[in-house]
PDB file of N, CA and C in Angstrom:
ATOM      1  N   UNK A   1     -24.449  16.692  -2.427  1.00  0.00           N
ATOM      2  CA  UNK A   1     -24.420  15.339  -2.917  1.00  0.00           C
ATOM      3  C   UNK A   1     -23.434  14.528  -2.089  1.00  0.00           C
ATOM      4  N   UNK A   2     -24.015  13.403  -2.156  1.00  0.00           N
ATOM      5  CA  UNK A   2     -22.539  12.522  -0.870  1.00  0.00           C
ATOM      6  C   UNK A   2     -22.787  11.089  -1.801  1.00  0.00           C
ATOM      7  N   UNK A   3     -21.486  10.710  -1.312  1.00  0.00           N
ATOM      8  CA  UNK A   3     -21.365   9.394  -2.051  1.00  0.00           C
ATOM      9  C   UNK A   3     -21.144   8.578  -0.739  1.00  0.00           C
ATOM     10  N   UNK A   4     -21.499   7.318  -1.612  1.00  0.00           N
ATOM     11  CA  UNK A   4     -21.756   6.079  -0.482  1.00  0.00           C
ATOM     12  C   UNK A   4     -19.968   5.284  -0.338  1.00  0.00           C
ATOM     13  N   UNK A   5     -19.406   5.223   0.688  1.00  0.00           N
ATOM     14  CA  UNK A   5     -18.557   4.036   0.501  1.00  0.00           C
ATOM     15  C   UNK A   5     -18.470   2.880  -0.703  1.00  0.00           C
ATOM     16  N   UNK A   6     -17.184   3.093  -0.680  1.00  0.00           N
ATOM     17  CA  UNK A   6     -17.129   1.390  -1.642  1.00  0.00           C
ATOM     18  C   UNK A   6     -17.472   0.511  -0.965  1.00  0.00           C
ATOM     19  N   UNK A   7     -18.090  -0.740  -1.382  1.00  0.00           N
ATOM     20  CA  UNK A   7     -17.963  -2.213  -0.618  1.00  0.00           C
ATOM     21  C   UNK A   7     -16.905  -2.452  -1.229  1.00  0.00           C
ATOM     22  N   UNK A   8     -15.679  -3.288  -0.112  1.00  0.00           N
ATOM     23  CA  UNK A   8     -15.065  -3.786  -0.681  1.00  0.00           C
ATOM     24  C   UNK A   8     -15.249  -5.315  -0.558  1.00  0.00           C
ATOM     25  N   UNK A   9     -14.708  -6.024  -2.448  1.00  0.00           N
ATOM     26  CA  UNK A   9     -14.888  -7.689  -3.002  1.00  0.00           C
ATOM     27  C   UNK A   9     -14.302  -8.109  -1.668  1.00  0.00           C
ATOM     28  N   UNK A  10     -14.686  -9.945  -1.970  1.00  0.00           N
ATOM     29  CA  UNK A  10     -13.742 -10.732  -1.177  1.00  0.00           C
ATOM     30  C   UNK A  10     -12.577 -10.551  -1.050  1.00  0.00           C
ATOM     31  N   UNK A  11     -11.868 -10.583  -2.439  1.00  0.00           N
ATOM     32  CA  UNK A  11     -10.637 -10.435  -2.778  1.00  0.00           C
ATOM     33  C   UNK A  11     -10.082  -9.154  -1.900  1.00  0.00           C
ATOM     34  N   UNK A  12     -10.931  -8.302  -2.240  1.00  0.00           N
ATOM     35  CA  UNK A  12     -10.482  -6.655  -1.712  1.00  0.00           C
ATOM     36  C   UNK A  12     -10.063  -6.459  -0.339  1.00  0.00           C
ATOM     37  N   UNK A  13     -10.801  -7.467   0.761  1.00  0.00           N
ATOM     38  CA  UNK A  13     -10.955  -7.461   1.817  1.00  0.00           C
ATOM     39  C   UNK A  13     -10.089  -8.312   2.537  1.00  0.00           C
ATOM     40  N   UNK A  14      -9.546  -9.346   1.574  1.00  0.00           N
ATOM     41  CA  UNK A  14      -8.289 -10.150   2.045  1.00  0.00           C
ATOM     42  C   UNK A  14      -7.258  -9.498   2.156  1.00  0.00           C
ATOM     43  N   UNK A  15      -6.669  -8.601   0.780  1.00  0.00           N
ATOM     44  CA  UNK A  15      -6.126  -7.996   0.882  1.00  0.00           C
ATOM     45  C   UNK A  15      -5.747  -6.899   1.903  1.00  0.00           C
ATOM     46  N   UNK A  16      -7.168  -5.847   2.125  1.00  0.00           N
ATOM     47  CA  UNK A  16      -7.201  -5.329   3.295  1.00  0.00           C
ATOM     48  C   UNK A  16      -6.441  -5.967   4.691  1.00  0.00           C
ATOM     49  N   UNK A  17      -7.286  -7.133   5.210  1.00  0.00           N
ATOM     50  CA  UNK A  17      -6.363  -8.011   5.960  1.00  0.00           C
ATOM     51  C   UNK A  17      -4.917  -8.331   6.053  1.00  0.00           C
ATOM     52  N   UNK A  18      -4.700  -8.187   4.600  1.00  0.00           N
ATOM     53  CA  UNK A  18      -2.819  -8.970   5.008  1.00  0.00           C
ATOM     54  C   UNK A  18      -2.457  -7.795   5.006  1.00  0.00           C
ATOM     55  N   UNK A  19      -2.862  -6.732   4.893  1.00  0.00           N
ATOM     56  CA  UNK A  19      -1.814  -5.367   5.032  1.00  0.00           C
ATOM     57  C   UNK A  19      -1.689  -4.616   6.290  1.00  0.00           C
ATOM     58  N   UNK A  20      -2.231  -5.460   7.212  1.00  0.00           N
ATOM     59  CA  UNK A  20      -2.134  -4.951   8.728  1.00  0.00           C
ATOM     60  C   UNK A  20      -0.688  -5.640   8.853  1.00  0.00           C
ATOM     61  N   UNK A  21       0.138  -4.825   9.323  1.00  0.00           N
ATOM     62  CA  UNK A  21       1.562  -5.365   9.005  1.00  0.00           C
ATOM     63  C   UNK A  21       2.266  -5.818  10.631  1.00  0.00           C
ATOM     64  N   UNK A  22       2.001  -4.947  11.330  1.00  0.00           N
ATOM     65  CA  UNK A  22       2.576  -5.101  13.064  1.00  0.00           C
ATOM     66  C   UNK A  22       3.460  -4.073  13.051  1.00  0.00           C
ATOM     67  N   UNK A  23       4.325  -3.513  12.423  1.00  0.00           N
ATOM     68  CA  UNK A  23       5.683  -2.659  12.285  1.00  0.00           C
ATOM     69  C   UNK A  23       4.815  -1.362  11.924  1.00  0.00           C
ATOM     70  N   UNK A  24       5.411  -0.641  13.321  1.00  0.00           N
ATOM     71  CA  UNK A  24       5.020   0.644  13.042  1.00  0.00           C
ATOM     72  C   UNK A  24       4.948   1.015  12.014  1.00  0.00           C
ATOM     73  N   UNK A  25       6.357   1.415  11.262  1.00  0.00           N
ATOM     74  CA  UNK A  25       7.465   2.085  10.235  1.00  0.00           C
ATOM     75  C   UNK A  25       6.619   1.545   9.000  1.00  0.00           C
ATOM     76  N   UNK A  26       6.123   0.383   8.829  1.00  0.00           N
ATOM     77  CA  UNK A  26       5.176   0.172   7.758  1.00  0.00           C
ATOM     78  C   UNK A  26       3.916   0.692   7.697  1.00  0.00           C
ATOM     79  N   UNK A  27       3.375   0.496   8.760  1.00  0.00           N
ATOM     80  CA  UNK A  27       2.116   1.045   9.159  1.00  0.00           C
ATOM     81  C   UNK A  27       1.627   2.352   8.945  1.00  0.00           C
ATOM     82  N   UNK A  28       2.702   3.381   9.277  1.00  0.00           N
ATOM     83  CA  UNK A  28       2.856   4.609   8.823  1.00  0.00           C
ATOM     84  C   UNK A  28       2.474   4.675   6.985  1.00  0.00           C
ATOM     85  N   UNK A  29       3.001   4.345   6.491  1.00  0.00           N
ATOM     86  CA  UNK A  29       2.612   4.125   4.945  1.00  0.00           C
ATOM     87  C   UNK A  29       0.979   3.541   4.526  1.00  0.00           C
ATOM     88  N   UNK A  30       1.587   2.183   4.842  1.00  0.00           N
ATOM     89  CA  UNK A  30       0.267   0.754   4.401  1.00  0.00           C
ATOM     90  C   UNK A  30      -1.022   1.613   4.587  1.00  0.00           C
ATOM     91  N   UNK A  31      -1.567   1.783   5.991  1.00  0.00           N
ATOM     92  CA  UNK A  31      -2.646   1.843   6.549  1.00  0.00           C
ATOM     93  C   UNK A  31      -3.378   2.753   5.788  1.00  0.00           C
ATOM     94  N   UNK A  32      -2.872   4.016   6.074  1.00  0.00           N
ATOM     95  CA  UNK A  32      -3.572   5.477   5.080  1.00  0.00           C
ATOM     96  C   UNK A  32      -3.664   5.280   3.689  1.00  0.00           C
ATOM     97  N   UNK A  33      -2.810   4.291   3.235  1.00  0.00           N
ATOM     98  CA  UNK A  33      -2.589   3.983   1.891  1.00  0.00           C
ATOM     99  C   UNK A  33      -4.214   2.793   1.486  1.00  0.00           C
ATOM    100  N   UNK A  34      -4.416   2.238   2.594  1.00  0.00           N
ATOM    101  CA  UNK A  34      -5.510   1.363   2.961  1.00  0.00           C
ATOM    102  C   UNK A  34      -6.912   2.219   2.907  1.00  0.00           C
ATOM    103  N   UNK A  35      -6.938   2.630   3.751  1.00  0.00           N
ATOM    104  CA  UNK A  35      -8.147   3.354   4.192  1.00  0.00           C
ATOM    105  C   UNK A  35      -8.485   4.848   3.446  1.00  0.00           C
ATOM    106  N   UNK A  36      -7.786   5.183   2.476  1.00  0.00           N
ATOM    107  CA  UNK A  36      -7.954   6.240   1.824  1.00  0.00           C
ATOM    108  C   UNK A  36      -7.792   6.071   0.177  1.00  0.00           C
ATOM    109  N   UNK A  37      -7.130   4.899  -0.528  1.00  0.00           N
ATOM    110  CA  UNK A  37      -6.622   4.836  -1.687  1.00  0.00           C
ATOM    111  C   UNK A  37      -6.979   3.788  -2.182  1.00  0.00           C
ATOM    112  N   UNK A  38      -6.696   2.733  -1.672  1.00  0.00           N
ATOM    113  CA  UNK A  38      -6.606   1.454  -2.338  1.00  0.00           C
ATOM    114  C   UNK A  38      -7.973   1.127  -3.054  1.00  0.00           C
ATOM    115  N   UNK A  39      -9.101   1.753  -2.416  1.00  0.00           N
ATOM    116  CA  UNK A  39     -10.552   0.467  -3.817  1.00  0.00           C
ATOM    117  C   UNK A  39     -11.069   1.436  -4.264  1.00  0.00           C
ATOM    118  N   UNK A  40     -10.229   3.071  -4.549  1.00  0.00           N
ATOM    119  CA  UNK A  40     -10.633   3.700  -5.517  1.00  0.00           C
ATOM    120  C   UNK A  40      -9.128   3.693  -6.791  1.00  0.00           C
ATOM    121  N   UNK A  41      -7.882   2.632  -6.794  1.00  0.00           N
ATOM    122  CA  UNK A  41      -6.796   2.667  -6.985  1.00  0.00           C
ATOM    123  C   UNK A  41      -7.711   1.631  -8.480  1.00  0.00           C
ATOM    124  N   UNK A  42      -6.737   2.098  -9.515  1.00  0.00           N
ATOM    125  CA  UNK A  42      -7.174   0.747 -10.652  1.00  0.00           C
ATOM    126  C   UNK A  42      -6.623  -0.188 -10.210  1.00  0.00           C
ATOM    127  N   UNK A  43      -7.474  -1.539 -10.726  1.00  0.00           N
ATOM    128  CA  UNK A  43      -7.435  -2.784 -10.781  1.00  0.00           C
ATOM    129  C   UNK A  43      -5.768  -3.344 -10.963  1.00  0.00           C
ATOM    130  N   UNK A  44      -4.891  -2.648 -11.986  1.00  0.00           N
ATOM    131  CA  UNK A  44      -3.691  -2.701 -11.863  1.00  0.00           C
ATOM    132  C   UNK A  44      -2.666  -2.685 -10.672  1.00  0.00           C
ATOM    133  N   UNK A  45      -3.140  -1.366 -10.035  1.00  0.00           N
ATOM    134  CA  UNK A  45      -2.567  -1.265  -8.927  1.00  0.00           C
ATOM    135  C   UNK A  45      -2.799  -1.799  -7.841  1.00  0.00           C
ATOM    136  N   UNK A  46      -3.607  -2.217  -7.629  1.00  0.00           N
ATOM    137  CA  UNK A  46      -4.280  -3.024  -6.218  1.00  0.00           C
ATOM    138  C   UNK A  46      -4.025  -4.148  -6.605  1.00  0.00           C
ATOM    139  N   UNK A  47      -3.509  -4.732  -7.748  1.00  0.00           N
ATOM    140  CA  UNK A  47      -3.080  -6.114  -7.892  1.00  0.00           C
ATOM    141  C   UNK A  47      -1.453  -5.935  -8.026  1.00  0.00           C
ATOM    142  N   UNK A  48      -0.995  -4.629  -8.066  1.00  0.00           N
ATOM    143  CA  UNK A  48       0.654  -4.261  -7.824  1.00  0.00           C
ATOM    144  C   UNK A  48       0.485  -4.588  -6.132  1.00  0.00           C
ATOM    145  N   UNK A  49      -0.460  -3.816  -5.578  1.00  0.00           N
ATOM    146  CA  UNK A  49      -0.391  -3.887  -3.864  1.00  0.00           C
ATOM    147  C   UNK A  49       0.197  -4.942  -3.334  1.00  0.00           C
ATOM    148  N   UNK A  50      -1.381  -5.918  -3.959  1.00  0.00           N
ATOM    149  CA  UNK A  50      -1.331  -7.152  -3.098  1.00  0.00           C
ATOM    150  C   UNK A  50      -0.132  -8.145  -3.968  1.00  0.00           C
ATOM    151  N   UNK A  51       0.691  -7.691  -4.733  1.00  0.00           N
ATOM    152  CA  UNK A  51       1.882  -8.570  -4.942  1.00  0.00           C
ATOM    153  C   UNK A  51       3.202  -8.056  -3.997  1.00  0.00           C
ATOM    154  N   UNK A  52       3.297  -6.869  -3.387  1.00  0.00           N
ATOM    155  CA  UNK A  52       4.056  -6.133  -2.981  1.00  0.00           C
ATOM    156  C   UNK A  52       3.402  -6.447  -0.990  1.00  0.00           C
ATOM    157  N   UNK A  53       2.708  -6.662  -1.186  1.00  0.00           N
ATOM    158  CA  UNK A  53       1.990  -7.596   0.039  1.00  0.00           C
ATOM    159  C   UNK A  53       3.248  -8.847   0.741  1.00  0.00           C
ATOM    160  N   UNK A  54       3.574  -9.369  -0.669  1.00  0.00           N
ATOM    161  CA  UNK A  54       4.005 -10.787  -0.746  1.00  0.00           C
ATOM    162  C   UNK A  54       5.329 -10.872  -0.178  1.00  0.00           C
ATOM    163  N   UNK A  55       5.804  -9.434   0.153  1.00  0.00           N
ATOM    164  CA  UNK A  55       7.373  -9.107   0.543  1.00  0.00           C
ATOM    165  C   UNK A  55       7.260  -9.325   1.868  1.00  0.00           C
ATOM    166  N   UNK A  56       8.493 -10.273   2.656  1.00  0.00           N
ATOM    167  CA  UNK A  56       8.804  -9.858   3.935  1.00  0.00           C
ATOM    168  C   UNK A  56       8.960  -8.581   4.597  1.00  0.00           C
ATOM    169  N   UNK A  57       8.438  -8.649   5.913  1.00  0.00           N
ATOM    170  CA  UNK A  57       8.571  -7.130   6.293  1.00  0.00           C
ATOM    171  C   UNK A  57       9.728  -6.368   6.270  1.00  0.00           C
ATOM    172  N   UNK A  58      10.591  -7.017   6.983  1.00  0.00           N
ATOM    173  CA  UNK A  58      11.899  -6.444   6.615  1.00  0.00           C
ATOM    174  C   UNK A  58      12.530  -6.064   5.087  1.00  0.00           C
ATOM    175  N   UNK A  59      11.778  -6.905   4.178  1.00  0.00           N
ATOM    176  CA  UNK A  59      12.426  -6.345   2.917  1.00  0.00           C
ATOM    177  C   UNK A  59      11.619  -5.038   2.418  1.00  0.00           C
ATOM    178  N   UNK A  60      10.107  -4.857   2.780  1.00  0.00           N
ATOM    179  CA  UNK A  60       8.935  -3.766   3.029  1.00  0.00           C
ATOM    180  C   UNK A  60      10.477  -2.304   3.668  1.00  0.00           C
ATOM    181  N   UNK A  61      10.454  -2.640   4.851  1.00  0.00           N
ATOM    182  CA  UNK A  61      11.034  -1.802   5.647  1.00  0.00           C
ATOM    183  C   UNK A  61      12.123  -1.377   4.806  1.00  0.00           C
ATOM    184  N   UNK A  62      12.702  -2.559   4.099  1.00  0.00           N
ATOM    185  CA  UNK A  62      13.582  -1.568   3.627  1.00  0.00           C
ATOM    186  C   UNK A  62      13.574  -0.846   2.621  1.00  0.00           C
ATOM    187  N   UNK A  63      12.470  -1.003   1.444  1.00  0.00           N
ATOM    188  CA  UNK A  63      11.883  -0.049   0.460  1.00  0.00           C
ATOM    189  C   UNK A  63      11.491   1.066   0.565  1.00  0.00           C
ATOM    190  N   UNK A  64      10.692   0.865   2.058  1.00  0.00           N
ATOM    191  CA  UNK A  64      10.091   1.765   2.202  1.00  0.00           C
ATOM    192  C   UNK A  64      11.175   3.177   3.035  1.00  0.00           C
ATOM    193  N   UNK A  65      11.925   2.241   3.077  1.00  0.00           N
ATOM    194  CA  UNK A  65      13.442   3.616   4.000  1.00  0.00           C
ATOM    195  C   UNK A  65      14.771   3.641   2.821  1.00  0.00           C
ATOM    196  N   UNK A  66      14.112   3.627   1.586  1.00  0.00           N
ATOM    197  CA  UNK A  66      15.888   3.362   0.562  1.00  0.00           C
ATOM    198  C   UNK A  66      17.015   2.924   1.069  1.00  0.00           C
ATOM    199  N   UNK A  67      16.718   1.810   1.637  1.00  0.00           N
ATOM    200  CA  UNK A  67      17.582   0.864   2.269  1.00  0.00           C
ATOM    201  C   UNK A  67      18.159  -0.072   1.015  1.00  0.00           C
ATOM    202  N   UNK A  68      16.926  -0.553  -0.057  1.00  0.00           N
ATOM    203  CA  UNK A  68      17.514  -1.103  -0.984  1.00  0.00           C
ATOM    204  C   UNK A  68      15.929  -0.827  -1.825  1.00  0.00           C
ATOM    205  N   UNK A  69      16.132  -1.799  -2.978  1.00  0.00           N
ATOM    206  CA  UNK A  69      14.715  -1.704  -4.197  1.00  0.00           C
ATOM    207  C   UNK A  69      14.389  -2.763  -4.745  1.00  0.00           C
ATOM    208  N   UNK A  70      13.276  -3.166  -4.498  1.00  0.00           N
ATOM    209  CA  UNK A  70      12.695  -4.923  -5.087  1.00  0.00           C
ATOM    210  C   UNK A  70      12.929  -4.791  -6.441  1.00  0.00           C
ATOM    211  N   UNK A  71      12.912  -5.912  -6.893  1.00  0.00           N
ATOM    212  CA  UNK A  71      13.253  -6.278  -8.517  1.00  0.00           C
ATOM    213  C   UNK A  71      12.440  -5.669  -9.504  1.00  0.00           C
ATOM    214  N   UNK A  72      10.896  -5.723  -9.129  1.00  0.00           N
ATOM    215  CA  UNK A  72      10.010  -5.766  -9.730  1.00  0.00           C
ATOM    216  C   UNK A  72       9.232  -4.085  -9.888  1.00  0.00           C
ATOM    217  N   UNK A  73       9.697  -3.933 -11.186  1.00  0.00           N
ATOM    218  CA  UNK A  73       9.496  -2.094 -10.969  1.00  0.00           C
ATOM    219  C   UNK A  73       8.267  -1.375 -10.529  1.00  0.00           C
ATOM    220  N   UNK A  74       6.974  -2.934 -10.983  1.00  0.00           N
ATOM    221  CA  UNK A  74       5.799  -1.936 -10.539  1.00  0.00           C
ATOM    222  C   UNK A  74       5.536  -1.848  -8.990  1.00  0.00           C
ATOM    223  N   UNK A  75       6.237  -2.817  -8.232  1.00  0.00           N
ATOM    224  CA  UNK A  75       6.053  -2.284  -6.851  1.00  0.00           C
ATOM    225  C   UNK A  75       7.050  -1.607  -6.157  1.00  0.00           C
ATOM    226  N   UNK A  76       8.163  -1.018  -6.789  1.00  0.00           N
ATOM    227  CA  UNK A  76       9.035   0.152  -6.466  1.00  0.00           C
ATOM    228  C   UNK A  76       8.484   1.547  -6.641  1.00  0.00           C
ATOM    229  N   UNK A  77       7.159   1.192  -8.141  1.00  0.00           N
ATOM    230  CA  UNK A  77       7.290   2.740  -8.637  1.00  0.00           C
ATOM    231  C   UNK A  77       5.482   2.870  -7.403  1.00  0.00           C
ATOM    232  N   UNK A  78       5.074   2.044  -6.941  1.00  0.00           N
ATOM    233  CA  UNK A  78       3.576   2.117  -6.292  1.00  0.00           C
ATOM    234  C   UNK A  78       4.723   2.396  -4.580  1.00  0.00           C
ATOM    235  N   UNK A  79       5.504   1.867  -4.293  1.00  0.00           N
ATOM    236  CA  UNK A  79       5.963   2.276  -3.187  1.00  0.00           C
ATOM    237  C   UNK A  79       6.782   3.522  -3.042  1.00  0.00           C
ATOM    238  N   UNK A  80       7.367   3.962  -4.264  1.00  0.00           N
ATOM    239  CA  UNK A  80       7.566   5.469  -4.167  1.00  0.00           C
ATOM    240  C   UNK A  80       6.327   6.195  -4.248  1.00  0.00           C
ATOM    241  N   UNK A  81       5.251   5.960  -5.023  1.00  0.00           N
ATOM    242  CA  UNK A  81       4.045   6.454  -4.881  1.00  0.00           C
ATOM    243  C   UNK A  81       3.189   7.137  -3.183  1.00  0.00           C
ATOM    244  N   UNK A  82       3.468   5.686  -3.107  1.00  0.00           N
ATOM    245  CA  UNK A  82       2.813   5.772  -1.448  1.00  0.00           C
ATOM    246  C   UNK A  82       3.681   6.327  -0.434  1.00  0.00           C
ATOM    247  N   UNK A  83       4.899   6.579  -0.805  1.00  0.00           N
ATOM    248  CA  UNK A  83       5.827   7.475   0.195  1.00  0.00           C
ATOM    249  C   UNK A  83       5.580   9.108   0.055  1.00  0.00           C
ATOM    250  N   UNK A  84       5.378   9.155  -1.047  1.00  0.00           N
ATOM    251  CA  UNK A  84       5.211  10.233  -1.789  1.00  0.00           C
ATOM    252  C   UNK A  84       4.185  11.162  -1.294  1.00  0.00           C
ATOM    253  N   UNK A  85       2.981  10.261  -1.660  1.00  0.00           N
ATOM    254  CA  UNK A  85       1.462  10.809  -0.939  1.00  0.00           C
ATOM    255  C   UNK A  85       1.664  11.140   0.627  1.00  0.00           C
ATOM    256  N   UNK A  86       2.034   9.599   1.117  1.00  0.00           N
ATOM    257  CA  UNK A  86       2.191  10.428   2.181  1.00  0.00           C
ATOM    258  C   UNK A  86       2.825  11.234   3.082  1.00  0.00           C
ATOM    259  N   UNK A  87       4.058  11.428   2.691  1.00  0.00           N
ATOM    260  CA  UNK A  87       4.821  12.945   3.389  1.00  0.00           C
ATOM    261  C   UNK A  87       4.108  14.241   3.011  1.00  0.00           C
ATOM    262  N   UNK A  88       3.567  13.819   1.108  1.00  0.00           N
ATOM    263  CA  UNK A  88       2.881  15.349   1.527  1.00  0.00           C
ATOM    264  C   UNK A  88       1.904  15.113   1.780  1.00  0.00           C
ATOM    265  N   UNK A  89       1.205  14.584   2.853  1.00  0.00           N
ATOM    266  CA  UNK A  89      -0.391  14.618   3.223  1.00  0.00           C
ATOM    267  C   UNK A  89       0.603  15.223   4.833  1.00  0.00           C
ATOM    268  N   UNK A  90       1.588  14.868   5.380  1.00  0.00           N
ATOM    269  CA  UNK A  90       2.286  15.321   6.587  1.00  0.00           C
ATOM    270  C   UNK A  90       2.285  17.094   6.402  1.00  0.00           C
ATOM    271  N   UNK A  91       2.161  17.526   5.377  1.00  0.00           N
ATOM    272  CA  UNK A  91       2.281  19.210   5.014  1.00  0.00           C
ATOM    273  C   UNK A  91       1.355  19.965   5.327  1.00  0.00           C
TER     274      UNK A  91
END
């Protein structure tokens, strides 16, 4: 049995778009987090994403290296998430 790709919405696909970041060090995270997670992720979380989208890179960079922690817990606890997944997908 094989399953078909998601289409992803308008919405879905904007999103897709703004998460091409330029910075390696993000990229490492975002992308796989993109192309493997995000439009099978609930509706919750992909609307945590694309608010966590909304961060300067440098403030990204620094979440994403416990440099410091955004205010807003649901995109601390989706960016420990996505750190998470992916070191152990590095195993």
């Amino acid at each position: 049995m094989t399953t078909t790709p998601l289409e992803p919405t308008n919405e879905q696909r904007r999103i897709i778009y703004q998460a091409r970041r330029g910075l390696k060090e993000l990229d490492f995270y975002i992308d796989p987090y993109i192309k493997e997670l995000y439009l099978t992720a609930a509706p919750s979380e992909q609307a945590t994403f694309a608010q966590m989208l909304t961060y300067e890179d440098p403030d990204l960079l620094d979440y994403f290296t416990n440099q410091s922690r955004p205010d807003d817990d649901a995109v601390w606890e989706l960016v420990s998430k996505i750190k998470t997944w992916r070191h152990a997908k590095d195993q």
